[in-house]
PDB file of N, CA and C in Angstrom:
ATOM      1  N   UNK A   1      -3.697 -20.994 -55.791  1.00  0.00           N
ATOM      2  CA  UNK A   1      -4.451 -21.567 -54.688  1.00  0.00           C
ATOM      3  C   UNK A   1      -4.767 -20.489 -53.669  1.00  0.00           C
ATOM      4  N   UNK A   2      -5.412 -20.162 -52.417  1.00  0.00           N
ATOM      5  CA  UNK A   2      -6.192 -20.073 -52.273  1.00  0.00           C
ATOM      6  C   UNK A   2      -5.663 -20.122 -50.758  1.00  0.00           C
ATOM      7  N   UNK A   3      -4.805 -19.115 -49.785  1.00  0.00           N
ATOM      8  CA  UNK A   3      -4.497 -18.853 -48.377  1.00  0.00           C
ATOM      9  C   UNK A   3      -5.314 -19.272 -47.599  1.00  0.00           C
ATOM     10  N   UNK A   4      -5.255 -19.950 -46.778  1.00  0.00           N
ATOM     11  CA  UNK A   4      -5.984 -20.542 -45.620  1.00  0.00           C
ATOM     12  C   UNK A   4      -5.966 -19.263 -44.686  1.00  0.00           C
ATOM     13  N   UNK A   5      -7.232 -19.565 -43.890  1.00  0.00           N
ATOM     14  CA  UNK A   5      -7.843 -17.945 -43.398  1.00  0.00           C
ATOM     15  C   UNK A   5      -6.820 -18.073 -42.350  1.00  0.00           C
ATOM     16  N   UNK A   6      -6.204 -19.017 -41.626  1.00  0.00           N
ATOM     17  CA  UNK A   6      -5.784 -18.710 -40.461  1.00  0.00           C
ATOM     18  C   UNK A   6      -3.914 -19.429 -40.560  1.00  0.00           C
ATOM     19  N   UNK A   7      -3.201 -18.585 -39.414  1.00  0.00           N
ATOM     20  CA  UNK A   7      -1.412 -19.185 -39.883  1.00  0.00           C
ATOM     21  C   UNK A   7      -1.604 -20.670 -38.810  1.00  0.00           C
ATOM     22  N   UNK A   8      -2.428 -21.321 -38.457  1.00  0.00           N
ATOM     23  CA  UNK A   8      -2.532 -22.488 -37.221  1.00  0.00           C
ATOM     24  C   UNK A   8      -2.767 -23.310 -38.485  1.00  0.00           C
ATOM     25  N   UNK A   9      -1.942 -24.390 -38.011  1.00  0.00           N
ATOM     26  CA  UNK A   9      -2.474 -25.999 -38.969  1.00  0.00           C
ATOM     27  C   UNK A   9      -3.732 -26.043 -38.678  1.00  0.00           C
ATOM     28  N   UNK A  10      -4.132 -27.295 -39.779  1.00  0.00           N
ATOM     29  CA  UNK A  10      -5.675 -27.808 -39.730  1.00  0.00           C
ATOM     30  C   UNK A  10      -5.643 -29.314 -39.565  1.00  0.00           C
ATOM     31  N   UNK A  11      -6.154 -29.738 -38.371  1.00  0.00           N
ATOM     32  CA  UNK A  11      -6.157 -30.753 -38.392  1.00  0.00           C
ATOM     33  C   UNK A  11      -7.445 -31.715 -38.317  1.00  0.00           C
ATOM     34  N   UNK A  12      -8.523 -30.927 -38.939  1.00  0.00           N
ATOM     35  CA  UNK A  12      -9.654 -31.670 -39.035  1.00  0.00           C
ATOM     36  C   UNK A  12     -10.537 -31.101 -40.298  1.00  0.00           C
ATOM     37  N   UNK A  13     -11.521 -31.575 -40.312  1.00  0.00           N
ATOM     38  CA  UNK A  13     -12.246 -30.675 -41.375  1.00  0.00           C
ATOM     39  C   UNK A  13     -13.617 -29.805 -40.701  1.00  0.00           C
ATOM     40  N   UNK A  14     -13.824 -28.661 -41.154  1.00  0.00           N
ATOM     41  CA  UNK A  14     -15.000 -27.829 -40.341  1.00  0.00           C
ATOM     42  C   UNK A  14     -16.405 -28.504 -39.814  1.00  0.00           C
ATOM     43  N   UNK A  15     -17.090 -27.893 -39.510  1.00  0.00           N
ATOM     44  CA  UNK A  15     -18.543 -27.814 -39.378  1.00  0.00           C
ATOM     45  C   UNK A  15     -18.968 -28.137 -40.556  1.00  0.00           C
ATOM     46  N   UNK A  16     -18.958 -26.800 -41.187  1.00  0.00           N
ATOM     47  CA  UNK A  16     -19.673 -26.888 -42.400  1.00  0.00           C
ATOM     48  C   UNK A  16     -19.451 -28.081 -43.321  1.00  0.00           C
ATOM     49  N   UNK A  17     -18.174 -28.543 -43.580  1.00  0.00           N
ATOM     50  CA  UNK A  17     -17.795 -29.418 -44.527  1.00  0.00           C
ATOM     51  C   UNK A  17     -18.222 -30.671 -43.827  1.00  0.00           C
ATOM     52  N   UNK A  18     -18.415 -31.011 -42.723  1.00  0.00           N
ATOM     53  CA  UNK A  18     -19.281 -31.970 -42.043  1.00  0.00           C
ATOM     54  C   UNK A  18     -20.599 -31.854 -42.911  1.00  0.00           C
ATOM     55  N   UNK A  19     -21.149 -30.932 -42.624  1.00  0.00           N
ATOM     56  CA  UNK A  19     -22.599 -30.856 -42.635  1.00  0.00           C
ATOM     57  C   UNK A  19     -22.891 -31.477 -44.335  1.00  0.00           C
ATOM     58  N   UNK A  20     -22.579 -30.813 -44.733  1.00  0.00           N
ATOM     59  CA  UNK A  20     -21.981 -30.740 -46.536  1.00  0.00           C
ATOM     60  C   UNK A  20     -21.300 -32.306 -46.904  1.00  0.00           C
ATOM     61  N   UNK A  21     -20.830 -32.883 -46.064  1.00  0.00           N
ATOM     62  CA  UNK A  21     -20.623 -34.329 -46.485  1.00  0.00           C
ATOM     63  C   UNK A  21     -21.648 -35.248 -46.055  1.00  0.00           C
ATOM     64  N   UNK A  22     -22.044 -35.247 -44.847  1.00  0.00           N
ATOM     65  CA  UNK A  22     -23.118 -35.596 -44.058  1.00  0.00           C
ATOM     66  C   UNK A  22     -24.526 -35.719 -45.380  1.00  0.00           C
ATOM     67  N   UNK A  23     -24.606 -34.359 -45.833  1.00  0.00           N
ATOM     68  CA  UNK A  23     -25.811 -34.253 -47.092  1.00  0.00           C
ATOM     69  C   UNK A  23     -25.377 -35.490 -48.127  1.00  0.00           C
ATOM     70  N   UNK A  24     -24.280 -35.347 -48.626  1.00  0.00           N
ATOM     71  CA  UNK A  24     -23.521 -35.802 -49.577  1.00  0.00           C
ATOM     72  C   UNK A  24     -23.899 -37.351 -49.939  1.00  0.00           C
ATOM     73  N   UNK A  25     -23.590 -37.914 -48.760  1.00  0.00           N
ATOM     74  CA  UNK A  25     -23.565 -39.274 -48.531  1.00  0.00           C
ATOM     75  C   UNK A  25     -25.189 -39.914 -48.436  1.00  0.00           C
ATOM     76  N   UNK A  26     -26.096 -39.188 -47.653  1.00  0.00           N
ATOM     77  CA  UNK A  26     -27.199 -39.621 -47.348  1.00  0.00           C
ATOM     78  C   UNK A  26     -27.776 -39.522 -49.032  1.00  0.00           C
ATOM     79  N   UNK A  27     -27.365 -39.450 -49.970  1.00  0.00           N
ATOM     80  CA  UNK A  27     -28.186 -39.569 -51.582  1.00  0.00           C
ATOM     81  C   UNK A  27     -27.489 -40.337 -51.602  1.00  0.00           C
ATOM     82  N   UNK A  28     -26.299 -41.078 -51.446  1.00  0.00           N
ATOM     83  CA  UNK A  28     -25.405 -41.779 -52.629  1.00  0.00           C
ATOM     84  C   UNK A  28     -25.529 -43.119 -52.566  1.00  0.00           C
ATOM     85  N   UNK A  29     -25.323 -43.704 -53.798  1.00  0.00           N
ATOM     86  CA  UNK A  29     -25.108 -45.085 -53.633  1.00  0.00           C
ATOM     87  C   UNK A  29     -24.279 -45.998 -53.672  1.00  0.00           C
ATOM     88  N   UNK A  30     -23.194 -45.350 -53.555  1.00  0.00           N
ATOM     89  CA  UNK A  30     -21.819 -46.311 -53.085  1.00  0.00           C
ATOM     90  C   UNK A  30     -20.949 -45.272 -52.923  1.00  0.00           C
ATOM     91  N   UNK A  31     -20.305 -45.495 -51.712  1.00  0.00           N
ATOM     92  CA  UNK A  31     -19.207 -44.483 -51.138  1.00  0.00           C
ATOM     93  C   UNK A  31     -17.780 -45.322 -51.125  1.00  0.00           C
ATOM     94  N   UNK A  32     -16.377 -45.172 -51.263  1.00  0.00           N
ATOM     95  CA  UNK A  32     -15.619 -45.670 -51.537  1.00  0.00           C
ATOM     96  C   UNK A  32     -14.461 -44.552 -50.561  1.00  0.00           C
ATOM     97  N   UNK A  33     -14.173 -45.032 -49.167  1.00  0.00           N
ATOM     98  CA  UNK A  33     -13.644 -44.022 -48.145  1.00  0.00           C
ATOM     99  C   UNK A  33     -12.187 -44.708 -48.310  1.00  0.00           C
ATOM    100  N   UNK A  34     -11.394 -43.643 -48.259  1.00  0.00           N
ATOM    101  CA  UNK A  34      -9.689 -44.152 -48.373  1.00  0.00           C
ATOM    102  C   UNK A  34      -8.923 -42.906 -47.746  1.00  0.00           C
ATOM    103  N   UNK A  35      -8.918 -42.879 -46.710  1.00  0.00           N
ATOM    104  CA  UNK A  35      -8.492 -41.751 -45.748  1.00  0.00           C
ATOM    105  C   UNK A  35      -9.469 -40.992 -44.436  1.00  0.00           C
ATOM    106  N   UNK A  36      -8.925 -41.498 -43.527  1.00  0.00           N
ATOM    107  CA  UNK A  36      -9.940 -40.408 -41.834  1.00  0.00           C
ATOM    108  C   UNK A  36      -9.556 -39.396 -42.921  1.00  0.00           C
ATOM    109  N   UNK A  37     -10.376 -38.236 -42.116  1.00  0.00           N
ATOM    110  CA  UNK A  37     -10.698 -36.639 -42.562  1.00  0.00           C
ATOM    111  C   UNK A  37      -9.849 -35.989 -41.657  1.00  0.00           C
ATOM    112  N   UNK A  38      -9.192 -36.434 -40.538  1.00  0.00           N
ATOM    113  CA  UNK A  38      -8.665 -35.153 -39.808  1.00  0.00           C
ATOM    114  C   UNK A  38      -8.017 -36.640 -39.176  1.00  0.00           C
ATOM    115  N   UNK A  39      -6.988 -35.980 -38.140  1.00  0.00           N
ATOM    116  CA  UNK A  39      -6.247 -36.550 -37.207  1.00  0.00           C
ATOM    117  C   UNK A  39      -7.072 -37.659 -36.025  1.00  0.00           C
ATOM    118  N   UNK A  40      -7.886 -38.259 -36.825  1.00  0.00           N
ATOM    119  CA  UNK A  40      -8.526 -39.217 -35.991  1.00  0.00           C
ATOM    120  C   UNK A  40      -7.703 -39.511 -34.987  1.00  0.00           C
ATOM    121  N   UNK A  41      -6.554 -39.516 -34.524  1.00  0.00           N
ATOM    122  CA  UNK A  41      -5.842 -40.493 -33.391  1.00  0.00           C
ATOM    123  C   UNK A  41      -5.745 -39.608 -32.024  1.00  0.00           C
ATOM    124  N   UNK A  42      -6.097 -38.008 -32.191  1.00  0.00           N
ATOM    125  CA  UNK A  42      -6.560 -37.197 -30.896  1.00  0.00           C
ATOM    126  C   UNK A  42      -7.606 -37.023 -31.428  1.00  0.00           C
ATOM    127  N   UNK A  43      -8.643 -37.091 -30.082  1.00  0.00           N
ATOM    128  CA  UNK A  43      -9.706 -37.289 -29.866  1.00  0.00           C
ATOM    129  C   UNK A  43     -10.392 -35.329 -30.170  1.00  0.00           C
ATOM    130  N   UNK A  44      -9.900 -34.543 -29.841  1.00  0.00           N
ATOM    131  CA  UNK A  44      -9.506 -33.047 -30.245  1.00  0.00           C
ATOM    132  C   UNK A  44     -10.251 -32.990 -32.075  1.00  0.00           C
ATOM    133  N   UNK A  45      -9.413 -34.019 -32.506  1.00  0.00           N
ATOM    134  CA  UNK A  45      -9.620 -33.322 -34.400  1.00  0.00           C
ATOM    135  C   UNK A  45     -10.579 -34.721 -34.678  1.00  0.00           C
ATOM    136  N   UNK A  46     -11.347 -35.478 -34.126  1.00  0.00           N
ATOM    137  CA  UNK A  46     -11.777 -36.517 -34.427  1.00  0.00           C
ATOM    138  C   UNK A  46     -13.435 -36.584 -34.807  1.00  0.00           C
ATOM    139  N   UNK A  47     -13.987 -35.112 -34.576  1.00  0.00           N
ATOM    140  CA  UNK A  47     -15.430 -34.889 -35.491  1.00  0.00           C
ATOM    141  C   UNK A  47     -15.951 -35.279 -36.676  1.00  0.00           C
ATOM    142  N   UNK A  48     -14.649 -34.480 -37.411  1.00  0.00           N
ATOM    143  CA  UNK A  48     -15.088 -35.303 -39.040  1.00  0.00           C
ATOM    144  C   UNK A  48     -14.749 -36.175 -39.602  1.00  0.00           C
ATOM    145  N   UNK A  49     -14.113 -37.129 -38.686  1.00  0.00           N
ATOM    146  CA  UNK A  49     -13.889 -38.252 -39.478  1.00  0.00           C
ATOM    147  C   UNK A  49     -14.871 -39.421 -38.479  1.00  0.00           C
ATOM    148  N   UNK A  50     -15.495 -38.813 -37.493  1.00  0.00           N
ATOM    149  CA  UNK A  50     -16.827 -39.609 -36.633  1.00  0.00           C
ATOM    150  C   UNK A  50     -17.792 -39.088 -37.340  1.00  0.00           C
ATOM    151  N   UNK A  51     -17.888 -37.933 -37.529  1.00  0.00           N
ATOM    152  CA  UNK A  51     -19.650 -37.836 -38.185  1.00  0.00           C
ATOM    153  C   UNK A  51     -19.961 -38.367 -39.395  1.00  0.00           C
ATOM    154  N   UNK A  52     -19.283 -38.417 -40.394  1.00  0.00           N
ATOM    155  CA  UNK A  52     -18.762 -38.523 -41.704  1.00  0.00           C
ATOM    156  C   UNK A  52     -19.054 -39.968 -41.727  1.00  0.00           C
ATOM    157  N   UNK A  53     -18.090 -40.629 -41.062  1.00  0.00           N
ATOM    158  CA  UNK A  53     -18.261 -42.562 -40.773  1.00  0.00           C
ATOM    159  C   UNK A  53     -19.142 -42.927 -40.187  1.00  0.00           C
ATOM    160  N   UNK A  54     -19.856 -42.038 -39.385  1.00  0.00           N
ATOM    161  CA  UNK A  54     -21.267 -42.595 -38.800  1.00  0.00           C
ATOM    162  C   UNK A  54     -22.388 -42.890 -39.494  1.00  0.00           C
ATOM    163  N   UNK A  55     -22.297 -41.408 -40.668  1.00  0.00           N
ATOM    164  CA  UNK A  55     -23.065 -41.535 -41.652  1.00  0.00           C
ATOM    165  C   UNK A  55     -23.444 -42.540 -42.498  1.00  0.00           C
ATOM    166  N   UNK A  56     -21.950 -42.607 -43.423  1.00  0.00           N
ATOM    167  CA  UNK A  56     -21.896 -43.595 -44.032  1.00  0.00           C
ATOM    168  C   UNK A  56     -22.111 -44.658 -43.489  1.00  0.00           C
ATOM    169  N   UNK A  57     -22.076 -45.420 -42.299  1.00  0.00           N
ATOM    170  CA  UNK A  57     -22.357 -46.916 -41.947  1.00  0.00           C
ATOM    171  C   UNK A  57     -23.929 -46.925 -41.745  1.00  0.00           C
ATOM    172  N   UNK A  58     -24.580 -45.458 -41.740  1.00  0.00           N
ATOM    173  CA  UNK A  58     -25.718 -45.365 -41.404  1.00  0.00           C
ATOM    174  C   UNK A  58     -26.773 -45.239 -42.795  1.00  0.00           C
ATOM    175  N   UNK A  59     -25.698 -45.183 -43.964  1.00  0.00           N
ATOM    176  CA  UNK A  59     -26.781 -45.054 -45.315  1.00  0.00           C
ATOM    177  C   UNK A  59     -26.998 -46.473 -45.710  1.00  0.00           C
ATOM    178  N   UNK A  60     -27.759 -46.454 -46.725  1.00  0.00           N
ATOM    179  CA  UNK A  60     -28.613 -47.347 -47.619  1.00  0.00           C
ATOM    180  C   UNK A  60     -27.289 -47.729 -48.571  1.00  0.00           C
ATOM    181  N   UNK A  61     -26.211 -46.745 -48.594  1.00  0.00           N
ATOM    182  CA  UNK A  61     -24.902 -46.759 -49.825  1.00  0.00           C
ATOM    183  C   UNK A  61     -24.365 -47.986 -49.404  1.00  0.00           C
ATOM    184  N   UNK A  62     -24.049 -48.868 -50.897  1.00  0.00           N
ATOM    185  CA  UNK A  62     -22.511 -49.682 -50.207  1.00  0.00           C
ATOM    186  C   UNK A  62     -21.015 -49.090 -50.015  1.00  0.00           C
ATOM    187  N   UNK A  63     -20.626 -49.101 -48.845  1.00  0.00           N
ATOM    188  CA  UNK A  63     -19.239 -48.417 -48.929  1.00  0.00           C
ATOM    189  C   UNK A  63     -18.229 -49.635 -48.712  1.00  0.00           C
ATOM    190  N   UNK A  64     -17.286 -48.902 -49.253  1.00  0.00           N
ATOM    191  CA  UNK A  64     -15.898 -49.562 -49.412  1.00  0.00           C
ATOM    192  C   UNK A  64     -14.666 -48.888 -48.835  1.00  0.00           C
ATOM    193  N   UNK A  65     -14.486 -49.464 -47.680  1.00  0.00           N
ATOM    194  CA  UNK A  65     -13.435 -48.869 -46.725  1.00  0.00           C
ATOM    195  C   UNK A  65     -11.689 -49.501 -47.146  1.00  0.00           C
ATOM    196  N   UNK A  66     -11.226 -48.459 -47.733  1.00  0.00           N
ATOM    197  CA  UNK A  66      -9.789 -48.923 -47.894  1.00  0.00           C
ATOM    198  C   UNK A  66      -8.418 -48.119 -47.229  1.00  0.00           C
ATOM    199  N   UNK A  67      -7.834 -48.852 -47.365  1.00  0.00           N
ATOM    200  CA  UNK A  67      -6.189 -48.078 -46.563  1.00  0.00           C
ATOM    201  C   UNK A  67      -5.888 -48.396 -44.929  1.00  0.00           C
ATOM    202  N   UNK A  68      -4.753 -48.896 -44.445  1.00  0.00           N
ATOM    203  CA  UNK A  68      -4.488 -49.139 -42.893  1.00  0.00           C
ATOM    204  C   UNK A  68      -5.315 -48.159 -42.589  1.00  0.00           C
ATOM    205  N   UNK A  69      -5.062 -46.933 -42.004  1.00  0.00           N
ATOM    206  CA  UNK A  69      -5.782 -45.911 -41.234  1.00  0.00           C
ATOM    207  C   UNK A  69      -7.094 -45.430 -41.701  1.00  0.00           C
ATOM    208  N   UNK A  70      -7.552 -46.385 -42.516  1.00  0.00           N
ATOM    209  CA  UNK A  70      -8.922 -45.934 -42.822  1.00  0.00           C
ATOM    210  C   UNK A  70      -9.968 -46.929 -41.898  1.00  0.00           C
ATOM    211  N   UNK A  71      -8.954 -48.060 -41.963  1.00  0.00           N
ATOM    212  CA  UNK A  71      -9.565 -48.996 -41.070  1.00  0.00           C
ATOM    213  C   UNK A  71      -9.532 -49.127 -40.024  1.00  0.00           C
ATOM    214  N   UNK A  72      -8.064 -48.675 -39.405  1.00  0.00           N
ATOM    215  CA  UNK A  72      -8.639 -48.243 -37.758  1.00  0.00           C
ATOM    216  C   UNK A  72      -9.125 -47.288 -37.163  1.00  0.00           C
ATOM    217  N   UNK A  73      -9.742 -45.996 -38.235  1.00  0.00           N
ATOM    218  CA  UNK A  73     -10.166 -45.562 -37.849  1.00  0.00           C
ATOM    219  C   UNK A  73     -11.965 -45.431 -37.102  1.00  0.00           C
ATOM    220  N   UNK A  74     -12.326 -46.675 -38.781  1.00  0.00           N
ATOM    221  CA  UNK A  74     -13.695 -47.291 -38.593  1.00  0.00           C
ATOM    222  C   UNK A  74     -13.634 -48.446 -37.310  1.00  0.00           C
ATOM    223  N   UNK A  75     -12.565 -49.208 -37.235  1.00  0.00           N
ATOM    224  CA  UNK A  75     -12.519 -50.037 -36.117  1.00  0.00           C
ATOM    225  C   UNK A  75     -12.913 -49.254 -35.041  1.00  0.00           C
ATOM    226  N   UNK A  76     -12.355 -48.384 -34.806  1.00  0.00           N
ATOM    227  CA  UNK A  76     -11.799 -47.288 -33.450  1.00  0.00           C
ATOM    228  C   UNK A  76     -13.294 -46.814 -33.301  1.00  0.00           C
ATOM    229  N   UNK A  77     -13.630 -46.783 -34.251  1.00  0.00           N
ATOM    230  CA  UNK A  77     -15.379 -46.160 -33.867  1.00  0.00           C
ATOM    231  C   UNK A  77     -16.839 -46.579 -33.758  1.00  0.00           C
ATOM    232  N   UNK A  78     -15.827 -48.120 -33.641  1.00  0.00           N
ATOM    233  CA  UNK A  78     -16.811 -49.571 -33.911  1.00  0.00           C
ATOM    234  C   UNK A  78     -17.831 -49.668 -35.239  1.00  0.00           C
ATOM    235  N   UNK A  79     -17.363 -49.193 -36.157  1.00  0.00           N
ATOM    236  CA  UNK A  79     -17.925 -49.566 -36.912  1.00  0.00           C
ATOM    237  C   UNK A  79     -17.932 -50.174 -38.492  1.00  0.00           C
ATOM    238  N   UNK A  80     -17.038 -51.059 -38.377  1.00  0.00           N
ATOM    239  CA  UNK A  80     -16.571 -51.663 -39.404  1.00  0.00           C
ATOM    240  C   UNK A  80     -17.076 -52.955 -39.534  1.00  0.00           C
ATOM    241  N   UNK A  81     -18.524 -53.318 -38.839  1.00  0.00           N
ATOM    242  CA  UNK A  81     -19.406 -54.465 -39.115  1.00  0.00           C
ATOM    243  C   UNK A  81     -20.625 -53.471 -39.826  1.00  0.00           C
ATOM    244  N   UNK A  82     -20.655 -51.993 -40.051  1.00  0.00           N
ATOM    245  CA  UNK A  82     -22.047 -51.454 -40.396  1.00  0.00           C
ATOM    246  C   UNK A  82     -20.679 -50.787 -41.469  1.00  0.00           C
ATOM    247  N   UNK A  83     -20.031 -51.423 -42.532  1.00  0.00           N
ATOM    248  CA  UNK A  83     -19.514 -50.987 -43.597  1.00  0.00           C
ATOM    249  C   UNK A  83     -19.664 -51.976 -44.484  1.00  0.00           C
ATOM    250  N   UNK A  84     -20.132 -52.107 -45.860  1.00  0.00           N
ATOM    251  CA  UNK A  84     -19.622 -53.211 -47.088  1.00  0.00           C
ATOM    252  C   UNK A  84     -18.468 -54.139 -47.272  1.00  0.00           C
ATOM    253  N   UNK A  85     -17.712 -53.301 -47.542  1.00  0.00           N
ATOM    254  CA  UNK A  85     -16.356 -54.419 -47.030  1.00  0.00           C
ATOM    255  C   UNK A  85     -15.218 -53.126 -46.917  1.00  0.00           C
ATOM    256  N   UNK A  86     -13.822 -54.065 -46.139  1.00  0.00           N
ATOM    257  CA  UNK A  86     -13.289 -53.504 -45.321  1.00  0.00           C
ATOM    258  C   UNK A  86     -12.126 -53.921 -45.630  1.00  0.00           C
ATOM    259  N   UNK A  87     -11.096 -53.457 -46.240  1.00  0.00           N
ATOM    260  CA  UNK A  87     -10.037 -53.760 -46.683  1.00  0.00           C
ATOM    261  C   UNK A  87      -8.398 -52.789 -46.057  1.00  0.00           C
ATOM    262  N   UNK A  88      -7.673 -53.867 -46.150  1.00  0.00           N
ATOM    263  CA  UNK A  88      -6.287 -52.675 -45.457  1.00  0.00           C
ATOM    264  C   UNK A  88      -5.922 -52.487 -46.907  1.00  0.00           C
ATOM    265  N   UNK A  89      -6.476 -52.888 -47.967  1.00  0.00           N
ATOM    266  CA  UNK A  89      -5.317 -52.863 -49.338  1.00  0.00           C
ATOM    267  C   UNK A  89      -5.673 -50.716 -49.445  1.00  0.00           C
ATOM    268  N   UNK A  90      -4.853 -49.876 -49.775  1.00  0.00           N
ATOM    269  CA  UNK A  90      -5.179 -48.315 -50.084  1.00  0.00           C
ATOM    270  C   UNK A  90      -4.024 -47.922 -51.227  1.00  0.00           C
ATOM    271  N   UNK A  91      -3.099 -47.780 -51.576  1.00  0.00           N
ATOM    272  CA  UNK A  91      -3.184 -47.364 -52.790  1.00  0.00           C
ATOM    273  C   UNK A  91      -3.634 -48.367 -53.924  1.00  0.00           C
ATOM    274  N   UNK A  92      -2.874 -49.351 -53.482  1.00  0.00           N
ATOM    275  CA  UNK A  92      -3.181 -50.593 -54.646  1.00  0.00           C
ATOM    276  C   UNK A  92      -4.759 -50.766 -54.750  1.00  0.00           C
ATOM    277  N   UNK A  93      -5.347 -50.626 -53.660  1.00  0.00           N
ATOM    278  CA  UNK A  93      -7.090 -50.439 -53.834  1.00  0.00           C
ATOM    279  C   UNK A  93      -7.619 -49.653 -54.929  1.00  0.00           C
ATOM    280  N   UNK A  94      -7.083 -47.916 -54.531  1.00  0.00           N
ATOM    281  CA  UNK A  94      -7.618 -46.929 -55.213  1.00  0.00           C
ATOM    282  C   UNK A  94      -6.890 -47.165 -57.325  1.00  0.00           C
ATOM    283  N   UNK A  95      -5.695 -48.073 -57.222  1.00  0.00           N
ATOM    284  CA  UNK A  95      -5.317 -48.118 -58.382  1.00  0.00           C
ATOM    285  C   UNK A  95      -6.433 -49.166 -59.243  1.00  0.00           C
ATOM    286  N   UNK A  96      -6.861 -50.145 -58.526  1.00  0.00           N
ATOM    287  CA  UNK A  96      -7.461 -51.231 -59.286  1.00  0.00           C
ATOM    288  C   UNK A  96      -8.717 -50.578 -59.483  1.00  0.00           C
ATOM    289  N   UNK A  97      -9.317 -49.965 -58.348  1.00  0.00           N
ATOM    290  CA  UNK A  97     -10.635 -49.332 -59.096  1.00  0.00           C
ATOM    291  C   UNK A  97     -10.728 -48.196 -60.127  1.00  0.00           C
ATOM    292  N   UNK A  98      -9.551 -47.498 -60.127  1.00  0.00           N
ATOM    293  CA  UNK A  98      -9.235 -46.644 -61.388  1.00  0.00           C
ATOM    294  C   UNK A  98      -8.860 -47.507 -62.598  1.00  0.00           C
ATOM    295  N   UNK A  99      -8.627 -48.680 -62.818  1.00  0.00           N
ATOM    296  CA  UNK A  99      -8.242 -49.702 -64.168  1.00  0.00           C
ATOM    297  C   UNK A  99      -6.767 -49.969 -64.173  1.00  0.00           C
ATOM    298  N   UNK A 100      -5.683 -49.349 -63.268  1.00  0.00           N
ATOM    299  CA  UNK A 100      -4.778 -49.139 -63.489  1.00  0.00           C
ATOM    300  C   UNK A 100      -4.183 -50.929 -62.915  1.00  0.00           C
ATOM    301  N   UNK A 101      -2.935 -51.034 -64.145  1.00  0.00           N
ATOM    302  CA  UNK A 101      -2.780 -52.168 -63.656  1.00  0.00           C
ATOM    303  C   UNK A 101      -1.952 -52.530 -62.349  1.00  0.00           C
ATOM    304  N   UNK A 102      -1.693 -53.423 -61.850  1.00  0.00           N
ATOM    305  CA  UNK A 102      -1.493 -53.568 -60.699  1.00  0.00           C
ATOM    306  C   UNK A 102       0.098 -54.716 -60.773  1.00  0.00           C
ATOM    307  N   UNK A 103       1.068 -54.665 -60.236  1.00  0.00           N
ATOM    308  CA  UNK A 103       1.962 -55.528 -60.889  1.00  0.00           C
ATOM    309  C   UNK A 103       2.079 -56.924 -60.311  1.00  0.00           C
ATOM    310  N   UNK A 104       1.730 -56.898 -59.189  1.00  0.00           N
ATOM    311  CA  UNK A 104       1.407 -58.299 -58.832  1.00  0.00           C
ATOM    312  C   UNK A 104       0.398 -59.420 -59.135  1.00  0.00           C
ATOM    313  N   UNK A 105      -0.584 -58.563 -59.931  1.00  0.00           N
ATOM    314  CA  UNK A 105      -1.677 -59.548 -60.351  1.00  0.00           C
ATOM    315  C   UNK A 105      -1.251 -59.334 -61.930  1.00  0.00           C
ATOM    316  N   UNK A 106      -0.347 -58.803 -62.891  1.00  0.00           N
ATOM    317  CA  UNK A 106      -0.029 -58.956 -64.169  1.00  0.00           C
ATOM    318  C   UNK A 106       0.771 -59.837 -63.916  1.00  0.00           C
ATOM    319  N   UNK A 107       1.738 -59.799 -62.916  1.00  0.00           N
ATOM    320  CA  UNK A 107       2.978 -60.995 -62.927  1.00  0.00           C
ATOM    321  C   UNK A 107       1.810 -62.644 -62.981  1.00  0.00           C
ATOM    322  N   UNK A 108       0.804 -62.800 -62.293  1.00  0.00           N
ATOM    323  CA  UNK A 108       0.091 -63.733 -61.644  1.00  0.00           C
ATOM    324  C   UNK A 108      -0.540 -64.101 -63.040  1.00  0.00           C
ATOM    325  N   UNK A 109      -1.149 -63.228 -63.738  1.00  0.00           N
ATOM    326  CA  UNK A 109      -1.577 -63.314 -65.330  1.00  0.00           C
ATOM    327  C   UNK A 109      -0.851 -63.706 -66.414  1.00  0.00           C
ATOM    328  N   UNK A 110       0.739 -63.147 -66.397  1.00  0.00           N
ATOM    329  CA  UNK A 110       1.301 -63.592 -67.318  1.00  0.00           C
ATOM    330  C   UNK A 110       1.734 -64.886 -67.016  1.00  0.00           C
ATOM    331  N   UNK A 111       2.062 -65.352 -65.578  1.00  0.00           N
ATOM    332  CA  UNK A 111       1.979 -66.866 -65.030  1.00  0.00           C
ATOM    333  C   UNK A 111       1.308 -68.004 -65.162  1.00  0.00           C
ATOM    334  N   UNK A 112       0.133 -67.713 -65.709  1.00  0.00           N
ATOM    335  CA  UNK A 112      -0.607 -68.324 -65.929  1.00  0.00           C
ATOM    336  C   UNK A 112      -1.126 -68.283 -67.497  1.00  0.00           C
ATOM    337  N   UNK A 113      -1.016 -67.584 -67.993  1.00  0.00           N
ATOM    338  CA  UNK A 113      -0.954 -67.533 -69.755  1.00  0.00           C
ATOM    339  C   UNK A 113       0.100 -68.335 -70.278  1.00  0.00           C
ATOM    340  N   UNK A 114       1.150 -68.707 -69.207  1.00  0.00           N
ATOM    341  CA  UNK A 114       2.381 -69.311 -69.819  1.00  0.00           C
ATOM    342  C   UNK A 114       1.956 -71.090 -69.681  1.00  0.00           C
ATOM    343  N   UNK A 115       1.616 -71.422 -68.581  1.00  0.00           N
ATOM    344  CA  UNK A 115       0.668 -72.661 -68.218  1.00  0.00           C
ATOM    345  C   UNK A 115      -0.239 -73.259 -68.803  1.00  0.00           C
TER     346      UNK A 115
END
């Protein structure tokens, strides 16, 4: 891997990688956000995870906002009425859209196969 240029933590993501996601999003057609980009909760590291979410509530994409802090972060920036849908579920989210099974809805399946 690959030394980070500087010995100071990072607690946001650059310019550039703004700009570069910013592009990213304005083609796409469904965005699926499961994590702020930087320390949304000081206002200091809170660029890229505002420009980034502005975007996205601002494309044509359907997005899918998952994980607690993904959602207050869109709350926090008012904009979780200009998102698709809006969920606190985040790993169990990111597992079901990967196929992976989930154990509370197999328990709920085999419950009902028995019925």
């Amino acid at each position: 891997s690959e030394a980070l240029p500087t010995a100071y933590p990072i607690f946001d993501i650059g310019t550039e990688t703004i700009r570069e996601y910013v592009n990213t999003v304005s083609s796409a057609r469904s965005i699926v956000i499961s994590g702020p980009l930087g320390v949304y909760e000081n206002k200091e590291f809170l660029a890229g995870t505002k420009e980034v979410f502005e975007a996205i509530a601002a494309s044509n994409a359907f997005s899918l906002v998952g994980g607690g802090h993904t959602v207050a972060a869109v709350e926090g920036l008012g904009l979780a009425n200009k998102m698709g849908y809006v969920s606190t579920a985040g790993g169990a989210l990111i597992e079901f859209l990967m196929g992976e099974e989930l154990p509370g809805i197999a328990a709920l399946e085999k419950a009902a196969a028995r019925t």
